[in-house]
Protein backbone atom coordinates (compact mmCIF):
# COMPACT_ATOMS: atom_id res chain seq x y z
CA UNK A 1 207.92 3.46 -89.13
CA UNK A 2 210.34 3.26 -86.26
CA UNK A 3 213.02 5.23 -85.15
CA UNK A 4 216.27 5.32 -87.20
CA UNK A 5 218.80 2.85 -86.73
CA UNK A 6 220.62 5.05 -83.99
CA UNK A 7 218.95 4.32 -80.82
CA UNK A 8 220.54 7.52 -79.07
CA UNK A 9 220.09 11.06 -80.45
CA UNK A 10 223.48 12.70 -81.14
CA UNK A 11 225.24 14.95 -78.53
CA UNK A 12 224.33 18.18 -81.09
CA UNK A 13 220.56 16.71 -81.32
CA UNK A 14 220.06 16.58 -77.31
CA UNK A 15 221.33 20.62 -77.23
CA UNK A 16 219.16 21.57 -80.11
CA UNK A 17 215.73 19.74 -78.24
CA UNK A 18 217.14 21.84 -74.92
CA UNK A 19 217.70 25.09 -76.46
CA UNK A 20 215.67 25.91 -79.54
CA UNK A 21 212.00 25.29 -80.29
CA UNK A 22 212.75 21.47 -82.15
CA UNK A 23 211.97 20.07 -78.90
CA UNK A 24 208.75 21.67 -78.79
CA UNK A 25 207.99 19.35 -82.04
CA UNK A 26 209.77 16.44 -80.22
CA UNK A 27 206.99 16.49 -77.59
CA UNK A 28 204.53 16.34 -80.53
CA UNK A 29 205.25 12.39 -81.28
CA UNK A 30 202.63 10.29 -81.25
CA UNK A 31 200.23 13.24 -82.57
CA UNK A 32 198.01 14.12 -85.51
CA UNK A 33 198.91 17.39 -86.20
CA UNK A 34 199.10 20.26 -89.50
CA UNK A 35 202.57 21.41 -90.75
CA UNK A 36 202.97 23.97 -93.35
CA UNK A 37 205.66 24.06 -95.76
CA UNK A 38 207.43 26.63 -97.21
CA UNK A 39 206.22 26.11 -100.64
CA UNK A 40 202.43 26.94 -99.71
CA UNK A 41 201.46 23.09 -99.08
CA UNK A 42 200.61 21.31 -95.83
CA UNK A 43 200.42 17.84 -94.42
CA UNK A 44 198.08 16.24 -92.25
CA UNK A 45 199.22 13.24 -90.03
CA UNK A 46 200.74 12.01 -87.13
CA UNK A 47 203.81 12.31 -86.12
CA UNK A 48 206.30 9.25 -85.44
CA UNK A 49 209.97 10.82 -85.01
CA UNK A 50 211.30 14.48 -84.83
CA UNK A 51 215.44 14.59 -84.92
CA UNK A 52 217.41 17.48 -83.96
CA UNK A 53 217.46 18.97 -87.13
CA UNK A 54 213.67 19.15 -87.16
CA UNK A 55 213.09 16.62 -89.92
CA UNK A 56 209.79 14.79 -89.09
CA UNK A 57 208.88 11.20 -90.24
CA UNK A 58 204.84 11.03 -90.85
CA UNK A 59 202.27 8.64 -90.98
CA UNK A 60 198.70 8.35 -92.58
CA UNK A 61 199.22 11.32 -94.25
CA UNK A 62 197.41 13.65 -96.24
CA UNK A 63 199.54 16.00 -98.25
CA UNK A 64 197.63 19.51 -99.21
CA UNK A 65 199.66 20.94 -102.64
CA UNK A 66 199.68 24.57 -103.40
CA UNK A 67 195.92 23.86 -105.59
CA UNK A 68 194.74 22.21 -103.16
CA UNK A 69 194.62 19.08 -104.54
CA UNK A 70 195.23 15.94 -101.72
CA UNK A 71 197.09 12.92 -102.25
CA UNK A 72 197.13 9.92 -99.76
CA UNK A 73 200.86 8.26 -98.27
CA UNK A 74 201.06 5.58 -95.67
CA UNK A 75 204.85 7.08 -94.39
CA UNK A 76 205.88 10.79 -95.83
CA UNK A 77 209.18 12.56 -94.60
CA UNK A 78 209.77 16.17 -94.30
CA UNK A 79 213.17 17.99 -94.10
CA UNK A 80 213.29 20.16 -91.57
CA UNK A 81 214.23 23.00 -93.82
CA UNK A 82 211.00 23.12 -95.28
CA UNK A 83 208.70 23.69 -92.36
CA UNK A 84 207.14 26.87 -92.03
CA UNK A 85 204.62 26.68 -89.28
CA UNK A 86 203.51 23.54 -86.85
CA UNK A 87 199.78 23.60 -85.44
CA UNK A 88 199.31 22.22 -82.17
CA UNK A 89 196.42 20.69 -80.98
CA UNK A 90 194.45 22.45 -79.50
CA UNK A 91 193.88 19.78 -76.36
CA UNK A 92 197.91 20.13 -75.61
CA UNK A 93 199.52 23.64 -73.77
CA UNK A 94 202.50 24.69 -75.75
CA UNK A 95 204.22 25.66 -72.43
CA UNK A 96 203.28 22.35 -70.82
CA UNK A 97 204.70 20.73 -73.59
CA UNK A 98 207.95 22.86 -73.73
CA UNK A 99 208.60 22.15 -69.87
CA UNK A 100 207.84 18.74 -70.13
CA UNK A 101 210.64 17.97 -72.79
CA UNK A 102 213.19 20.63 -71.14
CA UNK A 103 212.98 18.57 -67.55
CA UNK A 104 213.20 15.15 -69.08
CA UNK A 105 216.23 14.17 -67.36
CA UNK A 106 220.01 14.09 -69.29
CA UNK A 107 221.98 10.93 -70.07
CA UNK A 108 225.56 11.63 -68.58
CA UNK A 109 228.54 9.66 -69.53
CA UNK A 110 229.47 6.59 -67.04
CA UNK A 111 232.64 7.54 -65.08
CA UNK A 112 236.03 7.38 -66.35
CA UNK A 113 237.95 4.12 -65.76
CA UNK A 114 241.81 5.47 -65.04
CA UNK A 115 244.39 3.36 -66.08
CA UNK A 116 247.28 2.11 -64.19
CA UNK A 117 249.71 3.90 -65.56
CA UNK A 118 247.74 7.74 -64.75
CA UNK A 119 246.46 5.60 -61.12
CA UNK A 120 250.10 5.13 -60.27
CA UNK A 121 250.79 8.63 -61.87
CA UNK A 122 248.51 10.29 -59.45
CA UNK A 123 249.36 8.48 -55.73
CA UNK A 124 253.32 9.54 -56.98
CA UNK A 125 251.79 13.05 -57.41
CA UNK A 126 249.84 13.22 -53.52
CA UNK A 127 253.42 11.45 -52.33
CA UNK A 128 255.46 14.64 -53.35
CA UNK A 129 252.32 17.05 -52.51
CA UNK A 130 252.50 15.44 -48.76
CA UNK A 131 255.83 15.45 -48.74
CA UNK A 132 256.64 19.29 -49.82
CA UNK A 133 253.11 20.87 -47.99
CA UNK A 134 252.99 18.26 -44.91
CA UNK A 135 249.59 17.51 -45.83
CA UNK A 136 247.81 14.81 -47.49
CA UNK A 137 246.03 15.84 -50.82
CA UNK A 138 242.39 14.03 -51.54
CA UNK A 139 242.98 11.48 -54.64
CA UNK A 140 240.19 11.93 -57.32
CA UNK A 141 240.88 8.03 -58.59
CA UNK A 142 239.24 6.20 -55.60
């Protein structure tokens, strides 16, 4: 199982991996790992995608009910809402981890094209600020 058909993670998705512990699981793709659920069961498997909302898309999974019965799944999907506890491995630092997916580097939006209507809006604007202060103002559209 890939990603979901949005290629980029949503503007409130990026924040939530930056400020709250969902990146922390983010960093955890690719991993076999243990996550407990709220209703006393656990899963075994690795992880393929974490969104912002901390819903986690599995694969060769084992899923641990309540009994402790098992049951096998190829691809198992777990709302984010549920989670009560993620193990990590013990061969990966939770700090190391944390700083790694804090540092990975933003996408920013490509610069604003100005139209020429607001270009020719803002060389009439430096014409009356040169003419009223005597000096040239810097234009912010070249």
């Amino acid at each position: 199982m890939n990603k979901p058909t949005l290629d980029k993670p949503l503007k409130k998705e990026i924040f939530l991996f930056i400020n709250s512990l969902t990146g922390l699981l983010k960093s955890l793709e690719q991993e076999y790992t243990i996550i407990d659920l709220q209703n006393e069961s656990s899963i075994t498997g690795k992880i393929i995608y974490v969104d912002g909302f901390m819903n986690v898309d599995f694969e060769d999974v084992v899923f641990y009910n309540s009994r402790g019965s098992k049951h096998h799944f190829e691809k198992f999907f777990v709302k984010g809402r549920l989670i009560r506890f993620v193990h990590i491995p013990k061969h990966l630092s939770p700090l190391e981890l944390y700083i790694k997916n804090v540092k990975k580097p933003t996408v920013h939006a490509p610069k604003k094209v100005f139209t020429f209507k607001r270009k020719r809006a803002q060389r009439y604007h430096d014409e009356i600020v040169q003419y009223a202060f005597g000096k040239p103002e810097q234009s912010k559209t070249n």
